[in-house]
C-alpha atoms as a PDB file:
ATOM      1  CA  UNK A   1     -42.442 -33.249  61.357  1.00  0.00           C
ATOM      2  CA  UNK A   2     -41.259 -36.575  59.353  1.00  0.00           C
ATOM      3  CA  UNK A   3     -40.964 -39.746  60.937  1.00  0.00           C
ATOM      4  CA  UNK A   4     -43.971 -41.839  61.785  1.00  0.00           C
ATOM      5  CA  UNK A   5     -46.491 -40.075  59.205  1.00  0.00           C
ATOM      6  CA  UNK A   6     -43.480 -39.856  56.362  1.00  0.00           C
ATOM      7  CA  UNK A   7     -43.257 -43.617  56.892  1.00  0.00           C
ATOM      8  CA  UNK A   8     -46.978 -43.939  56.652  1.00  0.00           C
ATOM      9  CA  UNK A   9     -47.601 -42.378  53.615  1.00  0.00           C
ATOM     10  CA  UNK A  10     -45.244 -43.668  51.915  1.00  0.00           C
ATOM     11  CA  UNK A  11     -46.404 -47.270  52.851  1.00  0.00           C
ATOM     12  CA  UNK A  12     -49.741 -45.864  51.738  1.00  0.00           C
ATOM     13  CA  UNK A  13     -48.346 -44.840  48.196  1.00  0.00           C
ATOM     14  CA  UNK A  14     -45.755 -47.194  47.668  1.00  0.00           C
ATOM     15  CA  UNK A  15     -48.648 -50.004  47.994  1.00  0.00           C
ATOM     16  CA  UNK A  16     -51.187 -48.397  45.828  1.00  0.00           C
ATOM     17  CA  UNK A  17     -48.103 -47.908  43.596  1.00  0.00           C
ATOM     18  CA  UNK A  18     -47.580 -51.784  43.290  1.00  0.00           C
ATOM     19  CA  UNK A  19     -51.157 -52.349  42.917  1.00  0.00           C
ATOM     20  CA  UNK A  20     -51.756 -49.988  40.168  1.00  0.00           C
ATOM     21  CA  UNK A  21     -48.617 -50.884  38.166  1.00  0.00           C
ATOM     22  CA  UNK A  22     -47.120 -47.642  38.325  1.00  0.00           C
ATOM     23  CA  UNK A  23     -43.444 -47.558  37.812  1.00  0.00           C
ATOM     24  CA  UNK A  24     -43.018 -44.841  40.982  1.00  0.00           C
ATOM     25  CA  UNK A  25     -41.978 -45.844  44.627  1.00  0.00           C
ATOM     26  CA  UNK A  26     -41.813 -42.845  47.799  1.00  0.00           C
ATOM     27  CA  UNK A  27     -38.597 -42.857  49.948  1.00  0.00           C
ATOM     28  CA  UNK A  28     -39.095 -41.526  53.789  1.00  0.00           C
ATOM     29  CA  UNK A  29     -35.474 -41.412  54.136  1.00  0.00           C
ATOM     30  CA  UNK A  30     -34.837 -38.955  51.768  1.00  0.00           C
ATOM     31  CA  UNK A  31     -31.974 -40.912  50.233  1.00  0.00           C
ATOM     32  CA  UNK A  32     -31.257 -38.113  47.100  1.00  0.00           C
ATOM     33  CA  UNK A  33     -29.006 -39.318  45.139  1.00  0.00           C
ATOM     34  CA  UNK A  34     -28.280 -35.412  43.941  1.00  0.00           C
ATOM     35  CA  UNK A  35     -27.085 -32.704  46.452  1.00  0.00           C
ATOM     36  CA  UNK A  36     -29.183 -30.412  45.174  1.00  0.00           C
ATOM     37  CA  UNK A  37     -31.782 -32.011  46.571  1.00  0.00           C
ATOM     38  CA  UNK A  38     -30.197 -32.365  50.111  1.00  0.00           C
ATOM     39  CA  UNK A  39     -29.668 -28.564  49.805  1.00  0.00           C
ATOM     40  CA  UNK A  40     -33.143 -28.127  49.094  1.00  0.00           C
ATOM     41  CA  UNK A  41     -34.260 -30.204  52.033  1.00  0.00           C
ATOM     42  CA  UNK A  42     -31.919 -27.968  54.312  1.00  0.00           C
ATOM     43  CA  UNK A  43     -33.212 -24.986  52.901  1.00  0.00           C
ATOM     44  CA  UNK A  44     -36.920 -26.385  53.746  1.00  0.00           C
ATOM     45  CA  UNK A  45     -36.079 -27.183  57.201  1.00  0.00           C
ATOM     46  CA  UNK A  46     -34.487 -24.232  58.125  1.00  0.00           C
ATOM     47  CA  UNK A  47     -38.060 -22.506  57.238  1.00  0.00           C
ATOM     48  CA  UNK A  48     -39.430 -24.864  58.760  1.00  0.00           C
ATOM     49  CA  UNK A  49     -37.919 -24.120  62.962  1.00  0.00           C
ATOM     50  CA  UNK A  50     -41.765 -23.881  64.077  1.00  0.00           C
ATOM     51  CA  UNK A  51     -44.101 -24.454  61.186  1.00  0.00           C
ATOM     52  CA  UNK A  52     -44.648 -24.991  57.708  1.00  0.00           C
ATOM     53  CA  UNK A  53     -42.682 -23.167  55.575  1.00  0.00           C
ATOM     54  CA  UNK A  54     -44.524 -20.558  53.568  1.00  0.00           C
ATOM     55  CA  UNK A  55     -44.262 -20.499  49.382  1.00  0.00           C
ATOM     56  CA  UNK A  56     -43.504 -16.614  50.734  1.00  0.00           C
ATOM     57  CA  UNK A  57     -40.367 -18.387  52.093  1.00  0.00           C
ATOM     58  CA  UNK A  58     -39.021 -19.656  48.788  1.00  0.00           C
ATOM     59  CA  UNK A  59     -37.779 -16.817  46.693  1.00  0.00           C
ATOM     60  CA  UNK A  60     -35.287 -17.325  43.519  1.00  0.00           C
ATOM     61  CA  UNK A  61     -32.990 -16.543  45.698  1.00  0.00           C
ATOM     62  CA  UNK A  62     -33.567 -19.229  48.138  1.00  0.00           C
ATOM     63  CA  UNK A  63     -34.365 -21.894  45.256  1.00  0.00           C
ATOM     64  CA  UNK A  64     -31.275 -20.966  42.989  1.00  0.00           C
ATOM     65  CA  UNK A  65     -29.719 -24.062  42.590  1.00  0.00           C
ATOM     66  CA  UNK A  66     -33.069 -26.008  41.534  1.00  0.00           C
ATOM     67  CA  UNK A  67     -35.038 -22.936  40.095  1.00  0.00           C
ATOM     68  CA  UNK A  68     -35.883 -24.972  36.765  1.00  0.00           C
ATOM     69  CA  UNK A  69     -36.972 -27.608  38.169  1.00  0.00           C
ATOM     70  CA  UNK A  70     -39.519 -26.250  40.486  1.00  0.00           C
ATOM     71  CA  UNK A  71     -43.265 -26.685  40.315  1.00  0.00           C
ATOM     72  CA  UNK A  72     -45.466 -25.398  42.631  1.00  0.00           C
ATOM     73  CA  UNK A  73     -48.638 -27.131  43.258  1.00  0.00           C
ATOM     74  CA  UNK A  74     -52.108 -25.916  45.261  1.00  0.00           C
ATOM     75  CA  UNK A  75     -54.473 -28.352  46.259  1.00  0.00           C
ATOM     76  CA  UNK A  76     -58.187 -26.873  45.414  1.00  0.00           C
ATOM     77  CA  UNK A  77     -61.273 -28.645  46.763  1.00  0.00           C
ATOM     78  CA  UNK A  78     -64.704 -27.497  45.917  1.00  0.00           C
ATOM     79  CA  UNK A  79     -66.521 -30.775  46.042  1.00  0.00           C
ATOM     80  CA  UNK A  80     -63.662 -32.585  44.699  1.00  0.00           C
ATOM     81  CA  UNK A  81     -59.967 -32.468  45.210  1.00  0.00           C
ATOM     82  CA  UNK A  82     -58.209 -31.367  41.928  1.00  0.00           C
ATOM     83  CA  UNK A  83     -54.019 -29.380  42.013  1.00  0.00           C
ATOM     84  CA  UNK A  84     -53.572 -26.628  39.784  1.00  0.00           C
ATOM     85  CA  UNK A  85     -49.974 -26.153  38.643  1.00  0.00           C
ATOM     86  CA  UNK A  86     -49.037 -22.693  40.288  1.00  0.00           C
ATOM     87  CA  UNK A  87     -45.340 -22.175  38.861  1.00  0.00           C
ATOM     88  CA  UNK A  88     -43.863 -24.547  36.679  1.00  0.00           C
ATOM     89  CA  UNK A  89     -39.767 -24.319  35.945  1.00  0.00           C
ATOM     90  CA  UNK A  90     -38.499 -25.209  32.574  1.00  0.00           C
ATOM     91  CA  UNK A  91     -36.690 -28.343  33.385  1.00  0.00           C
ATOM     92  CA  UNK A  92     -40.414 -29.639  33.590  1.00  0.00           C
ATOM     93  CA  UNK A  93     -41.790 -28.021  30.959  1.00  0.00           C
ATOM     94  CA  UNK A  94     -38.755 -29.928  28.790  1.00  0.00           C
ATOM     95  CA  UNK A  95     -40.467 -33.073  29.650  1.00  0.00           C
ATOM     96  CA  UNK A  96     -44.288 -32.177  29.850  1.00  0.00           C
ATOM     97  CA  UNK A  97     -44.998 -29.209  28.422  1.00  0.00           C
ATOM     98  CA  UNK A  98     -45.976 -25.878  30.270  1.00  0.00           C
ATOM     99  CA  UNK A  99     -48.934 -26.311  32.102  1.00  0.00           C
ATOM    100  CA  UNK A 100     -48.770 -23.730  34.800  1.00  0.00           C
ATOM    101  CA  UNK A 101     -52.177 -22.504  35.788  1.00  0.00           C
ATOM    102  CA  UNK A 102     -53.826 -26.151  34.516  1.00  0.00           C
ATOM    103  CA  UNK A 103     -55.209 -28.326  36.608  1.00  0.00           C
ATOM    104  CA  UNK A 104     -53.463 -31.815  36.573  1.00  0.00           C
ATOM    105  CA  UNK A 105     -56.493 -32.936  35.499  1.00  0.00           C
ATOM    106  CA  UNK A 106     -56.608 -30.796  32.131  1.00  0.00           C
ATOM    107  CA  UNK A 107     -52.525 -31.009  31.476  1.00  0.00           C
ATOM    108  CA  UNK A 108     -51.890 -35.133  32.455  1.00  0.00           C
ATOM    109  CA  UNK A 109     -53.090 -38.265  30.547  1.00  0.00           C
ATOM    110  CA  UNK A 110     -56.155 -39.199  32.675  1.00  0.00           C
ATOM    111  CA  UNK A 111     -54.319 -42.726  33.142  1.00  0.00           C
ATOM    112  CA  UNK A 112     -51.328 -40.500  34.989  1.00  0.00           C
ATOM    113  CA  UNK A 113     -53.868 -38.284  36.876  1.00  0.00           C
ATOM    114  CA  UNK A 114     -54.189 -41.082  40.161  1.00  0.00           C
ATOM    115  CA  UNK A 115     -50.435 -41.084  40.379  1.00  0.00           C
ATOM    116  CA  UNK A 116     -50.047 -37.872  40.432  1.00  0.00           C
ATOM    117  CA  UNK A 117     -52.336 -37.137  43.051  1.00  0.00           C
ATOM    118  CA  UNK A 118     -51.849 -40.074  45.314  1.00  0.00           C
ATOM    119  CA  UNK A 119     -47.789 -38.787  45.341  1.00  0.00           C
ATOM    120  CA  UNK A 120     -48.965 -35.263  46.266  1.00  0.00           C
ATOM    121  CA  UNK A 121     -51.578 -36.344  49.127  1.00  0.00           C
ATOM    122  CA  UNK A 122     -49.248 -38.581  50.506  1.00  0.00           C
ATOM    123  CA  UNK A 123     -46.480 -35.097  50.817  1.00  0.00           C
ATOM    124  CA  UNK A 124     -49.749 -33.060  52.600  1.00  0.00           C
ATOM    125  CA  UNK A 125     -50.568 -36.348  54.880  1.00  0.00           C
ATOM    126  CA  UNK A 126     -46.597 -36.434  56.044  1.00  0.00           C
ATOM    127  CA  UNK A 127     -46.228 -32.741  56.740  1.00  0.00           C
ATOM    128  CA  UNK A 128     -43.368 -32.943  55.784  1.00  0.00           C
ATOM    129  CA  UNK A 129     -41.001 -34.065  52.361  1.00  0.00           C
ATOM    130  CA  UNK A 130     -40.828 -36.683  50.928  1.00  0.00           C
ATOM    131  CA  UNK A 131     -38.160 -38.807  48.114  1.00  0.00           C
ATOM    132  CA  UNK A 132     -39.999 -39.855  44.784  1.00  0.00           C
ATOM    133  CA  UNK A 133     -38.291 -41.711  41.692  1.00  0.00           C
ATOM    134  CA  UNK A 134     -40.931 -42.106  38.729  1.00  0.00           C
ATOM    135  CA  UNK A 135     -40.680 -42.902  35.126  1.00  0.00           C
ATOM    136  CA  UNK A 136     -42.097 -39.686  33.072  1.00  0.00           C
ATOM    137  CA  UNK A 137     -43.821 -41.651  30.192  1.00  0.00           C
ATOM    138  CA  UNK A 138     -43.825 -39.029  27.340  1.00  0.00           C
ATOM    139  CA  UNK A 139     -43.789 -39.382  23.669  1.00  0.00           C
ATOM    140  CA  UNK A 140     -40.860 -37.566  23.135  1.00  0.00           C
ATOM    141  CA  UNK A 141     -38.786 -38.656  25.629  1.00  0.00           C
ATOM    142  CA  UNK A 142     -36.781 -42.273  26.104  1.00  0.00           C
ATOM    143  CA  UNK A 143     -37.551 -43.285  29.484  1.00  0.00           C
ATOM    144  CA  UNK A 144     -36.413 -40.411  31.091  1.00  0.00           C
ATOM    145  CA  UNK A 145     -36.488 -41.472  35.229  1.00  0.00           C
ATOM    146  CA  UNK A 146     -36.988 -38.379  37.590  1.00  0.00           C
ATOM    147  CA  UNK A 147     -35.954 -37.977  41.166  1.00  0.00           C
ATOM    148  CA  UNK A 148     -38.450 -35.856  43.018  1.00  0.00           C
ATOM    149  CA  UNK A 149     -38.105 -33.520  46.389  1.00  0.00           C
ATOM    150  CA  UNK A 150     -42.004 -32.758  47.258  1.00  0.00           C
ATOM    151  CA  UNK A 151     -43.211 -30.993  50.617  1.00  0.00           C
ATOM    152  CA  UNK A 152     -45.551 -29.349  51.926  1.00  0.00           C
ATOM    153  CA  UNK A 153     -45.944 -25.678  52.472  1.00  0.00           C
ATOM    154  CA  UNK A 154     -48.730 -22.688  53.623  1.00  0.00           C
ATOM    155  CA  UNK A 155     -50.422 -20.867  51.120  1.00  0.00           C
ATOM    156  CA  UNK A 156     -49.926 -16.658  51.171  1.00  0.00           C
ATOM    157  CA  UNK A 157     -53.370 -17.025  53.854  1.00  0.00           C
ATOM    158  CA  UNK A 158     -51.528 -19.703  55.934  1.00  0.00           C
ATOM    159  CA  UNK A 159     -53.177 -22.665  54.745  1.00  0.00           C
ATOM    160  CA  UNK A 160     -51.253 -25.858  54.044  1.00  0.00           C
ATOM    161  CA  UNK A 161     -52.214 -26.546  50.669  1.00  0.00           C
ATOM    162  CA  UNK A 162     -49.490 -26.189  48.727  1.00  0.00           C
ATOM    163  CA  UNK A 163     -46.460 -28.452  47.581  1.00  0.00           C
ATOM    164  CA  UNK A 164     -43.174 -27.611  46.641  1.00  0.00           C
ATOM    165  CA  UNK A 165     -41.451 -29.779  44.480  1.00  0.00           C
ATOM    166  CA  UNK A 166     -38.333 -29.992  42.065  1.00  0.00           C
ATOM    167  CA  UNK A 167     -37.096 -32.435  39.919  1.00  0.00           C
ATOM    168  CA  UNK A 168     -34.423 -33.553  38.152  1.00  0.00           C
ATOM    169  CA  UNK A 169     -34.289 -36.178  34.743  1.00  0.00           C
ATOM    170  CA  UNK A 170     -32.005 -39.118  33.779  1.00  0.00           C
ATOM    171  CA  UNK A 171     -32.324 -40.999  30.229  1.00  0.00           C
ATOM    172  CA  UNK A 172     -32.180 -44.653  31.853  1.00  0.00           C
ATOM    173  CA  UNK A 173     -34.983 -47.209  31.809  1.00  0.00           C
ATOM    174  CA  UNK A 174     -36.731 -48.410  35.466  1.00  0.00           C
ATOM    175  CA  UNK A 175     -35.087 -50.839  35.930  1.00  0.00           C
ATOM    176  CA  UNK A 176     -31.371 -49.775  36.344  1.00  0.00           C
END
């Protein structure tokens, strides 16, 4: 799991990202600046000995540390590839609103929608996670920059569909 593909889709995304404008950028490396996040990635790995972990694998328990800043996505395609928003912590819901059973789609500005999913193909193409650093452009917020953990895990049926990701939010602008 990781290397090669990590690298490659975050090429992929980082790319697109420059050619859309949008103020995000994908990290391979996994340099968190946060050891919450390098708790999390030990946590994921050490479900992870022989195959994806399963969102069976990720109790409260297990996700303590990060439990409000959680979302869980599922990738559903039926003609067209849309994620619903399966659990949603409140650290998120601070900065977006609760939108847990909503489809990206129906709960992100349409302009946000290609970001969003680019950054959580690019998690199910690595197999394994990946670093993101965004700006979360809401109304109510002043440039509040998040550093994301996303991978990939197997649905309750074994399928590996489903992201994990947390969060967490800074008041800076981009650019610092």
């Amino acid at each position: 799991m990781g290397g090669a593909g990590a690298i490659e889709a975050c090429e992929k995304y980082n790319a697109r990202a420059r050619a859309e404008g949008w103020t995000s950028a994908c990290d391979p490396d996994l340099a968190f600046h946060r050891v919450e996040f390098r708790v999390l990635i030990a946590t994921w790995r050490s479900f992870a000995a022989h195959q994806l972990p399963s969102r069976k694998d990720f109790t409260p328990r297990s996700l303590k540390a990060l439990s409000r800043n959680v979302v869980i996505y599922e990738r559903v395609t039926n003609g067209t590839v849309r994620y619903r928003v399966r659990l949603m912590g409140t650290a998120f819901t601070d900065v977006i609103g609760d939108v847990s059973g909503k489809y990206l789609d129906e709960a992100v500005p349409p302009t946000d929608v290609p970001r969003w999913h680019a950054a959580l193909d690019a998690v199910l193409e690595a197999g394994t996670p990946l670093r993101f650093v965004s700006r979360a452009d809401t109304a109510d917020q002043v440039f509040p920059v998040g550093e994301y953990f996303e991978a990939p895990i197997l649905t309750d049926d074994g399928a590996p569909n489903m992201i994990l990701a947390a969060g967490l939010f800074a008041p800076r602008h981009w650019a610092d």
